[in-house]
PDB file of N, CA and C in Angstrom:
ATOM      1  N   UNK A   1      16.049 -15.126  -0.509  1.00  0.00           N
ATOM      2  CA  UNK A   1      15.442 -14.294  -1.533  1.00  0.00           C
ATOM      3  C   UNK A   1      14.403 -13.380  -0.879  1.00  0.00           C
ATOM      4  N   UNK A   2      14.125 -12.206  -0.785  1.00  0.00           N
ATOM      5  CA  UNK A   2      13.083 -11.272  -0.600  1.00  0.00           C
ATOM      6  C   UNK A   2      11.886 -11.750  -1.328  1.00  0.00           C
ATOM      7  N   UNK A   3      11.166 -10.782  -0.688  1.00  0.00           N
ATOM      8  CA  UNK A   3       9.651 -11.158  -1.360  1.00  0.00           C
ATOM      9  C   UNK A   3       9.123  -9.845  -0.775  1.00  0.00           C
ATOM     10  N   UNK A   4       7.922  -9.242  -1.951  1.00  0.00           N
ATOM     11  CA  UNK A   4       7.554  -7.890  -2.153  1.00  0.00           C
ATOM     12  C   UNK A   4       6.346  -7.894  -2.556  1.00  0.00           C
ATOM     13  N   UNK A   5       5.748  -7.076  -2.123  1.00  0.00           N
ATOM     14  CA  UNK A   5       3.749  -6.981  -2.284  1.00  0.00           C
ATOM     15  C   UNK A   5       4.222  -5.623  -3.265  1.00  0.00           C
ATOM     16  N   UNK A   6       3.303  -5.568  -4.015  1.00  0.00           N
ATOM     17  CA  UNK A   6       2.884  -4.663  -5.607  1.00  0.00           C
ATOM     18  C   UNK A   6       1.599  -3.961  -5.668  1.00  0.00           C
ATOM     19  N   UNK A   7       1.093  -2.615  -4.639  1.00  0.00           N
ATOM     20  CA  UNK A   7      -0.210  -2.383  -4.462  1.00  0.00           C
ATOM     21  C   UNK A   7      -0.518  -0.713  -5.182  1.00  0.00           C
ATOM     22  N   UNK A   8      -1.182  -0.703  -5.220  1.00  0.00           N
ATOM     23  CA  UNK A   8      -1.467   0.686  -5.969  1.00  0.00           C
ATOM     24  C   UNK A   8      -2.295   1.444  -4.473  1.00  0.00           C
ATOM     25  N   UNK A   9      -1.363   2.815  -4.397  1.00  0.00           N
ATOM     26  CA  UNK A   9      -1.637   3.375  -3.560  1.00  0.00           C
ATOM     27  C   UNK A   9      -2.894   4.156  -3.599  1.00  0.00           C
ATOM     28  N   UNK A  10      -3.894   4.404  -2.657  1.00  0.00           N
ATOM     29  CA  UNK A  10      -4.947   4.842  -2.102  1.00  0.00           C
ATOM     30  C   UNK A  10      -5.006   6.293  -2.073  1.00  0.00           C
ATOM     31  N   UNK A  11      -5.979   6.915  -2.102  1.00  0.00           N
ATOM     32  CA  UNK A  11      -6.026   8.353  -2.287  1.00  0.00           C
ATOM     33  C   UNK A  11      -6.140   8.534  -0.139  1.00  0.00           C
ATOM     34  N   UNK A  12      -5.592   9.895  -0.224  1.00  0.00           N
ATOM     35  CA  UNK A  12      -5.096   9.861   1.150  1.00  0.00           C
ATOM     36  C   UNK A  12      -6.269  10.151   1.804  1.00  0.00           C
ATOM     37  N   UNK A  13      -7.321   9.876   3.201  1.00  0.00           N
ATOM     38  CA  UNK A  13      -8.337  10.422   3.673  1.00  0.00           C
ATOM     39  C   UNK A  13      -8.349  11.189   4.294  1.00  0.00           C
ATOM     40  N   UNK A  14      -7.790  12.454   4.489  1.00  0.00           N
ATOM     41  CA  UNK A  14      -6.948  13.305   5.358  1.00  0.00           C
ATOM     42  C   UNK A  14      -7.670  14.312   4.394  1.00  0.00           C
ATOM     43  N   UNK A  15      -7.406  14.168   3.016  1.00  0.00           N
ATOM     44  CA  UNK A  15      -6.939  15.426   2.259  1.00  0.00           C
ATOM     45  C   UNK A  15      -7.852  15.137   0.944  1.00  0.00           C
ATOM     46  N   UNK A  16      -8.350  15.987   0.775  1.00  0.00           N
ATOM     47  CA  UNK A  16      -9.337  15.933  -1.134  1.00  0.00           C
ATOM     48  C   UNK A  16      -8.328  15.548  -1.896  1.00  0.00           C
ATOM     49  N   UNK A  17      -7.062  15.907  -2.122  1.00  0.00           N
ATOM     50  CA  UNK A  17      -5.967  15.868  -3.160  1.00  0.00           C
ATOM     51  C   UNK A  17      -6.325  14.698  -3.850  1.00  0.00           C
ATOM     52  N   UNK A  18      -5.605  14.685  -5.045  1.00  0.00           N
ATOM     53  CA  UNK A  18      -5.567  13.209  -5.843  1.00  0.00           C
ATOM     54  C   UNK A  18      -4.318  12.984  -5.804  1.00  0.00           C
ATOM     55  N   UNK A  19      -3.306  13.298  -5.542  1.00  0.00           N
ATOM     56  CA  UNK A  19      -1.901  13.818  -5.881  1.00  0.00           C
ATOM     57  C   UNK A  19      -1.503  12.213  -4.636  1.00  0.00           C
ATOM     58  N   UNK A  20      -0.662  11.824  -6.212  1.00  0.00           N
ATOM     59  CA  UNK A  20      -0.078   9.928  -5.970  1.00  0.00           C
ATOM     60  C   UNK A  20      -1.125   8.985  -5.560  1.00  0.00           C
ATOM     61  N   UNK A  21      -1.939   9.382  -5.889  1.00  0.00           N
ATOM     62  CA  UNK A  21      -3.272   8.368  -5.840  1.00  0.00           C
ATOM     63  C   UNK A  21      -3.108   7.289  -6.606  1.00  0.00           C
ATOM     64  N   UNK A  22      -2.790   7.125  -7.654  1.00  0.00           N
ATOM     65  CA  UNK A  22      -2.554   5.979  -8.690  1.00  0.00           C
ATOM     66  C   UNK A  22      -1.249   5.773  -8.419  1.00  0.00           C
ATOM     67  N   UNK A  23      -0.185   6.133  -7.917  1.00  0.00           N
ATOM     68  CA  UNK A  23       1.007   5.506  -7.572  1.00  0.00           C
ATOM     69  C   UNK A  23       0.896   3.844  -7.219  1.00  0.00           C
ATOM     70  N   UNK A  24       2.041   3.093  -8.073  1.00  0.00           N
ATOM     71  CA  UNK A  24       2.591   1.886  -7.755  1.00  0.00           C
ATOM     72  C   UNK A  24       3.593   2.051  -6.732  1.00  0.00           C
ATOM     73  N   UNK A  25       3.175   1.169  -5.417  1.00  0.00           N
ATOM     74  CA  UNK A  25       4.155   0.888  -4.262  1.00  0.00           C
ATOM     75  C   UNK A  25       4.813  -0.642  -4.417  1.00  0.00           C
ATOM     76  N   UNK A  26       6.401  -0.819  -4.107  1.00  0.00           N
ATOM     77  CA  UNK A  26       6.704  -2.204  -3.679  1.00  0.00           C
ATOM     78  C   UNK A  26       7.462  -2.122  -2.363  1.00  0.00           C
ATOM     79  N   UNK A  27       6.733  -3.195  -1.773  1.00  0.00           N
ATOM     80  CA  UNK A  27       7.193  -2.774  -0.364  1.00  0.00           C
ATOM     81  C   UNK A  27       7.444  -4.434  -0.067  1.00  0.00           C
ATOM     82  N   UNK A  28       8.185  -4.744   0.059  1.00  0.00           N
ATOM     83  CA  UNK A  28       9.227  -5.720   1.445  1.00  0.00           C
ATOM     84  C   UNK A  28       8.729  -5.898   2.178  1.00  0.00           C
ATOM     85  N   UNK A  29       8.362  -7.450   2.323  1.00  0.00           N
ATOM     86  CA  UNK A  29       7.437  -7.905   3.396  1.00  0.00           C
ATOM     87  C   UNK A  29       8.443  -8.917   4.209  1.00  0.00           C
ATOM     88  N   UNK A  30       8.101  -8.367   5.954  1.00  0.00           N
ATOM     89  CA  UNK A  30       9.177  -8.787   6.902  1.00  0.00           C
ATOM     90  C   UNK A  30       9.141 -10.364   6.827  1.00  0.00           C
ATOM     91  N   UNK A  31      10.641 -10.482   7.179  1.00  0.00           N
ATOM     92  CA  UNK A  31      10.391 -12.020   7.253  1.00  0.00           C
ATOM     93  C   UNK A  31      10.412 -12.366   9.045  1.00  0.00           C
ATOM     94  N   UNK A  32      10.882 -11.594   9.601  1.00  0.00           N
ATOM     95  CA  UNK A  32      10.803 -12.052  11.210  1.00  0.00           C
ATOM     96  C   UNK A  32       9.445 -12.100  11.444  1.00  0.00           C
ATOM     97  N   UNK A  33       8.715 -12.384  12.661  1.00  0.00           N
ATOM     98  CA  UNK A  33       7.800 -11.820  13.595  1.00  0.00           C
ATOM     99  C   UNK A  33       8.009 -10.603  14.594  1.00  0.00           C
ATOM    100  N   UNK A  34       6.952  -9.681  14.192  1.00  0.00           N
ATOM    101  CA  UNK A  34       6.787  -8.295  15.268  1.00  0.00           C
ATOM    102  C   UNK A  34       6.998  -9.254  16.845  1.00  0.00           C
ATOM    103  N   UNK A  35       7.738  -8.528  17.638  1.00  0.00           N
ATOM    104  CA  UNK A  35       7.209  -9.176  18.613  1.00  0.00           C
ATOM    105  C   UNK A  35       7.501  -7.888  19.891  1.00  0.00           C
ATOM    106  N   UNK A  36       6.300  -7.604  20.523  1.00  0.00           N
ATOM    107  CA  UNK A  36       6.671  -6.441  21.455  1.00  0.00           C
ATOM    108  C   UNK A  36       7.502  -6.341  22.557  1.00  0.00           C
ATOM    109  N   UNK A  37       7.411  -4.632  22.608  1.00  0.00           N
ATOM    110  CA  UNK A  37       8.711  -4.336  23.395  1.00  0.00           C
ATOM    111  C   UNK A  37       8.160  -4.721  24.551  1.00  0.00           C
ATOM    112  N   UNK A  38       8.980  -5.138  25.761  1.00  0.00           N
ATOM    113  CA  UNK A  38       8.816  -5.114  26.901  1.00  0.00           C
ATOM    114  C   UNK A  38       8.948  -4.094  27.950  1.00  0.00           C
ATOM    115  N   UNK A  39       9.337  -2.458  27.676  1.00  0.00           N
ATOM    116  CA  UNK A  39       9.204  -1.551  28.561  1.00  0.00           C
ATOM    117  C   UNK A  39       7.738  -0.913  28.359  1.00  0.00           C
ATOM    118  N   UNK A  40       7.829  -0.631  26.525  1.00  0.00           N
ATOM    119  CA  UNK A  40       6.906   0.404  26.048  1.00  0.00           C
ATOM    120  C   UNK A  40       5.149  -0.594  25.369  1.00  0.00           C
ATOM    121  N   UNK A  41       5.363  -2.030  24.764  1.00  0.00           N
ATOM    122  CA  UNK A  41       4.674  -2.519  24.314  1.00  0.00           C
ATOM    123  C   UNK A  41       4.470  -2.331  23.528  1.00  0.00           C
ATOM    124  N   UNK A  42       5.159  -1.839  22.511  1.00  0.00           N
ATOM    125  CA  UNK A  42       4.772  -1.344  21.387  1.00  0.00           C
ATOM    126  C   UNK A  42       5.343  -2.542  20.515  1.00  0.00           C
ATOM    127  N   UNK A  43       4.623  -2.808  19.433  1.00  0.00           N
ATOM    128  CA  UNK A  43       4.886  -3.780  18.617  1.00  0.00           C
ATOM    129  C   UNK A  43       6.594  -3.288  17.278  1.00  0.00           C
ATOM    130  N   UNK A  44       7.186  -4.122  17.585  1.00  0.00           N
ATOM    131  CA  UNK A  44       8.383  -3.732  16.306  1.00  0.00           C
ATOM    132  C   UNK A  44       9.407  -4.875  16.260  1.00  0.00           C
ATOM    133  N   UNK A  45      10.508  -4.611  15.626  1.00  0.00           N
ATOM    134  CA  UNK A  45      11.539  -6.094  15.104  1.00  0.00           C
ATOM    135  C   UNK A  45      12.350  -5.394  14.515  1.00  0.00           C
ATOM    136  N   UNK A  46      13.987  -6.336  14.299  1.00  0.00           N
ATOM    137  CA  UNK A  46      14.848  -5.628  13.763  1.00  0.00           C
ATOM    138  C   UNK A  46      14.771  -5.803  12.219  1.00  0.00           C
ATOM    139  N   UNK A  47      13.977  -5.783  11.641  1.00  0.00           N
ATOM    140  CA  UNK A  47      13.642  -6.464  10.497  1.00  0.00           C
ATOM    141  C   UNK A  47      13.668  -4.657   9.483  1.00  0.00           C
ATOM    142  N   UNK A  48      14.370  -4.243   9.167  1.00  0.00           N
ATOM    143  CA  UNK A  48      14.184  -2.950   8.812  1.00  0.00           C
ATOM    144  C   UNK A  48      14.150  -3.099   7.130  1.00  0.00           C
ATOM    145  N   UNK A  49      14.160  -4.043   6.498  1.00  0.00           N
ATOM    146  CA  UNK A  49      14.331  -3.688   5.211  1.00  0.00           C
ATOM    147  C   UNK A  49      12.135  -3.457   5.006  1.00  0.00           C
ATOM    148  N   UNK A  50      11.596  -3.959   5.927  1.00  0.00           N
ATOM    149  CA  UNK A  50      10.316  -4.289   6.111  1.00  0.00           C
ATOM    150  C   UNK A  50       9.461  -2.884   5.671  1.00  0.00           C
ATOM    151  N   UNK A  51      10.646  -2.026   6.211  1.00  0.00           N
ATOM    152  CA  UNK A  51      10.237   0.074   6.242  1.00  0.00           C
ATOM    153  C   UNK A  51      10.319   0.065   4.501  1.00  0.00           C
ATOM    154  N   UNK A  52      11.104  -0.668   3.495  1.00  0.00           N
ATOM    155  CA  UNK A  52      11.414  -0.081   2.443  1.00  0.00           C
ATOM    156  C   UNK A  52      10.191  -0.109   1.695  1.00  0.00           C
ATOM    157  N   UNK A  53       9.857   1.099   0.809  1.00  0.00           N
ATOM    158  CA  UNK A  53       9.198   1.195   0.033  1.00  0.00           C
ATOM    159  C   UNK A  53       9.415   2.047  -1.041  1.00  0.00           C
ATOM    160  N   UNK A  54       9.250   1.455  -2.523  1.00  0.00           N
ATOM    161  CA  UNK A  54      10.189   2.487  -3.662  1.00  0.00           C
ATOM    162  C   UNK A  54       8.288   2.871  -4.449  1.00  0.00           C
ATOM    163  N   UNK A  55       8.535   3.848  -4.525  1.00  0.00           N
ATOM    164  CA  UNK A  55       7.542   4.481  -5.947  1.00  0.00           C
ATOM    165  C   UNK A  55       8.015   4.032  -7.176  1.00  0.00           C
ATOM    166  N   UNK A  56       6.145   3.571  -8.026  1.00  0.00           N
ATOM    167  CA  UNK A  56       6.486   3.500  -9.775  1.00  0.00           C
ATOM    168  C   UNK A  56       5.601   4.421 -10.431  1.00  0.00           C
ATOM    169  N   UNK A  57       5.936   4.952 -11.381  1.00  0.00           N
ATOM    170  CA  UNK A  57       4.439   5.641 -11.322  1.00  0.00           C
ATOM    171  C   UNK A  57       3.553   4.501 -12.857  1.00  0.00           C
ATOM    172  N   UNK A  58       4.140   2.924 -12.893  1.00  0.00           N
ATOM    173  CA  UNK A  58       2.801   1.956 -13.609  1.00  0.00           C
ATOM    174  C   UNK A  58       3.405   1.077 -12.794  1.00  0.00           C
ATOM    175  N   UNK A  59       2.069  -0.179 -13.075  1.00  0.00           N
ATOM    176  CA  UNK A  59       2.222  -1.548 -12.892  1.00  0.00           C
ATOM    177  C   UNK A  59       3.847  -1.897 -13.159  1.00  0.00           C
ATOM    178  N   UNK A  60       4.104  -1.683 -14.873  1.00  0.00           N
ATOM    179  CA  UNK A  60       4.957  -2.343 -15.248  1.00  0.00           C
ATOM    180  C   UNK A  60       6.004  -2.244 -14.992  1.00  0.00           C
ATOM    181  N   UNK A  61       6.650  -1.143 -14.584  1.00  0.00           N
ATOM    182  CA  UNK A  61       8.183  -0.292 -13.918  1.00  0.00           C
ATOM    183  C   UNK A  61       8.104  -1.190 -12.394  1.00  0.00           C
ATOM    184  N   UNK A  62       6.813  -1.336 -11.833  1.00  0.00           N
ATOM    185  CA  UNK A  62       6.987  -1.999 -10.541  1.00  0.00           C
ATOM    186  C   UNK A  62       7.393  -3.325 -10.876  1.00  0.00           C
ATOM    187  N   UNK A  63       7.354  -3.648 -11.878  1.00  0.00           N
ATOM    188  CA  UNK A  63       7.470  -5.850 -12.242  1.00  0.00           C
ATOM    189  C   UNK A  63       8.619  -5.779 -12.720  1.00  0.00           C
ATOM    190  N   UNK A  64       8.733  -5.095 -13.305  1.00  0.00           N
ATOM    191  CA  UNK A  64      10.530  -5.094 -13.888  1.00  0.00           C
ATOM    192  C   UNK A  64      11.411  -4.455 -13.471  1.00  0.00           C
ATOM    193  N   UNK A  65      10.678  -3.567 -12.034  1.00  0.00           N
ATOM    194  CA  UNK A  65      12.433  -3.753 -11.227  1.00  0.00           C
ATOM    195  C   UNK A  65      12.450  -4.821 -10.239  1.00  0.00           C
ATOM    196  N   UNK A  66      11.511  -5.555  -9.994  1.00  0.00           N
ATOM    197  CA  UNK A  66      11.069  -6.864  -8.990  1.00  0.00           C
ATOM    198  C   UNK A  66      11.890  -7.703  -9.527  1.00  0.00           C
ATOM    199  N   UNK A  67      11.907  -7.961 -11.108  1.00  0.00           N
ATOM    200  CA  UNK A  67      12.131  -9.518 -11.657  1.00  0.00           C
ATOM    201  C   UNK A  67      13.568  -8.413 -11.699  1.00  0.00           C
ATOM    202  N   UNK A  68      14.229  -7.227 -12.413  1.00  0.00           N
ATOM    203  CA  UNK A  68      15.212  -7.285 -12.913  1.00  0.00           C
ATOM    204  C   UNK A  68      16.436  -7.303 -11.047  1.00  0.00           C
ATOM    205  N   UNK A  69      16.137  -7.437 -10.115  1.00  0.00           N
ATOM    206  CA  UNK A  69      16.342  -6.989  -8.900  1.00  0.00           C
ATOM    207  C   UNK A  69      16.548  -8.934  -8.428  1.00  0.00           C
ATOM    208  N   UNK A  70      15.772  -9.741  -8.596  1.00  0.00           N
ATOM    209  CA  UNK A  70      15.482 -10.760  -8.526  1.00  0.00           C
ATOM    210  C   UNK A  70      14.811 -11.100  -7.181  1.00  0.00           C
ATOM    211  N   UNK A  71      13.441 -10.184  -7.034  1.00  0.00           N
ATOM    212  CA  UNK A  71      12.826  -9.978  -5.938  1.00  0.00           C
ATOM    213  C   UNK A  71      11.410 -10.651  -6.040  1.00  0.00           C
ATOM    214  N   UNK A  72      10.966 -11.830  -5.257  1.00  0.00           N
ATOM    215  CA  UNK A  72       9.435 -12.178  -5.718  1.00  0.00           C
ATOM    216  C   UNK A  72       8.486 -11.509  -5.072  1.00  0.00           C
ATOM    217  N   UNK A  73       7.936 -11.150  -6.208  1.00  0.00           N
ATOM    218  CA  UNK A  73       6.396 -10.741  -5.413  1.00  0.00           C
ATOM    219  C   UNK A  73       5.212 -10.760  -6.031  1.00  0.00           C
ATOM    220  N   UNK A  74       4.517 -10.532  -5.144  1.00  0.00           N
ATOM    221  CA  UNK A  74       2.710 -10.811  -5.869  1.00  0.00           C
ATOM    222  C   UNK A  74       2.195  -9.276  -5.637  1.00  0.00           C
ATOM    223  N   UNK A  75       1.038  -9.157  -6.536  1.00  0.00           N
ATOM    224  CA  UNK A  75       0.673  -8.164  -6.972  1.00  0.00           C
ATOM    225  C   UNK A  75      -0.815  -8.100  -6.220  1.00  0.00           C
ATOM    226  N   UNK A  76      -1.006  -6.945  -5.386  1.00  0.00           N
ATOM    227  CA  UNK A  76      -2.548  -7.080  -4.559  1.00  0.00           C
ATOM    228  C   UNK A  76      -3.096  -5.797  -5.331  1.00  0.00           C
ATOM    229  N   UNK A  77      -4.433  -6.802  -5.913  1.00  0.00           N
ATOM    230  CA  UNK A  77      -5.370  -5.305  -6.594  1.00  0.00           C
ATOM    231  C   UNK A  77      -5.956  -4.603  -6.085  1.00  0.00           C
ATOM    232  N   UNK A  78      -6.373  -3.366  -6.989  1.00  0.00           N
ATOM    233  CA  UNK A  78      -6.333  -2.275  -6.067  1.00  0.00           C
ATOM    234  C   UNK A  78      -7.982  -2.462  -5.715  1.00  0.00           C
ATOM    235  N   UNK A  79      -8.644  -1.900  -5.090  1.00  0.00           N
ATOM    236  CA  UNK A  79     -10.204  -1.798  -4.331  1.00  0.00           C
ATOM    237  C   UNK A  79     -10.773  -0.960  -5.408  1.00  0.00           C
ATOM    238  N   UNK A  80     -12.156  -1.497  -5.652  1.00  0.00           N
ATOM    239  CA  UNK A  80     -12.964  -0.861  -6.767  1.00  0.00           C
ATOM    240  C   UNK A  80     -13.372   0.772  -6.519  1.00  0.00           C
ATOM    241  N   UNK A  81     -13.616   1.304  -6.623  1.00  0.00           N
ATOM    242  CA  UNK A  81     -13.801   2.938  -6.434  1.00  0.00           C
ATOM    243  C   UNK A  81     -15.594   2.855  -6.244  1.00  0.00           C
ATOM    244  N   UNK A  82     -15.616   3.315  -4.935  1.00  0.00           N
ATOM    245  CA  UNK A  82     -16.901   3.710  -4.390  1.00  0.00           C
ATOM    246  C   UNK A  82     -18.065   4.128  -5.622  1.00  0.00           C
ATOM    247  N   UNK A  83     -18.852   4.218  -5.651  1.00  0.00           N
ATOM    248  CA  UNK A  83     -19.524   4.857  -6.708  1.00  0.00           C
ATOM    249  C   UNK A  83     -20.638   5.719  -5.890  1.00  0.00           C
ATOM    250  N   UNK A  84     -20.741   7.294  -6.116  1.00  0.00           N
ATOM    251  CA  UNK A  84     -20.793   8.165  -5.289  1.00  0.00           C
ATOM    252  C   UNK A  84     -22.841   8.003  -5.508  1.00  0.00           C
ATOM    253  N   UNK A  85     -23.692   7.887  -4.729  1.00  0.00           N
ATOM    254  CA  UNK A  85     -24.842   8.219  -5.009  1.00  0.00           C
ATOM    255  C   UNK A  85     -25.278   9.485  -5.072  1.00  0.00           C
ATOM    256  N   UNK A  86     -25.788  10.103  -5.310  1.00  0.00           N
ATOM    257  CA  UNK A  86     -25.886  11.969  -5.337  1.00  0.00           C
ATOM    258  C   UNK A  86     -27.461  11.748  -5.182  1.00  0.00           C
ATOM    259  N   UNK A  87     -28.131  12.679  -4.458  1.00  0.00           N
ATOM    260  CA  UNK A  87     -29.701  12.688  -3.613  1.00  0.00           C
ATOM    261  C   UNK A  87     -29.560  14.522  -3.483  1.00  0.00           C
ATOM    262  N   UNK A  88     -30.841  14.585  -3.265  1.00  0.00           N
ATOM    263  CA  UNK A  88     -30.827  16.368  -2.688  1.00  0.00           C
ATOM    264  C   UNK A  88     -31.149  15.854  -0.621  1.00  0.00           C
ATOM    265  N   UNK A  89     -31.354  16.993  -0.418  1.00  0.00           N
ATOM    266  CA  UNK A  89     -31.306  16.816   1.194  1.00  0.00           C
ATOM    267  C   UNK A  89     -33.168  16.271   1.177  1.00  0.00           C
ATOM    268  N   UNK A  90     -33.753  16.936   0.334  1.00  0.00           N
ATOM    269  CA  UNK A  90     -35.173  16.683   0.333  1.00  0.00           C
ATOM    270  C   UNK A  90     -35.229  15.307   0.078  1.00  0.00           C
ATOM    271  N   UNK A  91     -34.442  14.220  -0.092  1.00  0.00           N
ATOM    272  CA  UNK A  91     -34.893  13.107  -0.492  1.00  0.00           C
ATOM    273  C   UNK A  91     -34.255  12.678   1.133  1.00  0.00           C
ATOM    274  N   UNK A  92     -34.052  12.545   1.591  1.00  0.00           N
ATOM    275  CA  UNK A  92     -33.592  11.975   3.115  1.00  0.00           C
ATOM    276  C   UNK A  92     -35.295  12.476   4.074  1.00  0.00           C
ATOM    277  N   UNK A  93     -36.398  12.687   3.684  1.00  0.00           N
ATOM    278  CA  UNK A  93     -37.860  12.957   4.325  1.00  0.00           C
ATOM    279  C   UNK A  93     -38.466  12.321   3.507  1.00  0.00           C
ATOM    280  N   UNK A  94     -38.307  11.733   2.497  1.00  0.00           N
ATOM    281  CA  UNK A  94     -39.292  11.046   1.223  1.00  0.00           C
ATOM    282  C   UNK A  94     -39.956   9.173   2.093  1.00  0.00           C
TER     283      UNK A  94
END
């Protein structure tokens, strides 16, 4: 049976955009061990279903194609949102 993590995607740090910020990801969690290459060292496995990842745009479209798929997974919440302090520059000499 597969098994699948349920995370709500992150706003990108690259870019101001908001664009798929609240996107639901389910992504396929490998069942092998990474284990590195021996020319390059780079960590990888033939484990490719591990790459899959489908877009939802709610929670609930992500749980009911999990259960209707017959895929288990757990659901990791998302990180609380920073809460921005706002100061003038004159308060950084106070």
């Amino acid at each position: 049976m597969a098994a699948a993590r349920i995370f709500q995607r992150s706003k990108n740090a690259m870019q101001s955009g908001q664009a798929r910020a609240g996107e639901w990801i389910l992504q396929y969690e490998s069942h092998r061990p990474h284990s590195p290459d021996p020319l390059t060292g780079w960590s990888g496995g033939a484990d490719t279903q591990s790459q899959v990842t489908i877009g939802f745009p709610d929670l609930d479209a992500a749980k009911a194609y999990a259960e209707r798929h017959g895929i288990a997974y757990h659901v990791t919440p998302a990180a609380p949102a920073a809460k921005l302090r706002l100061q003038s520059y004159a308060d950084n000499f106070k």
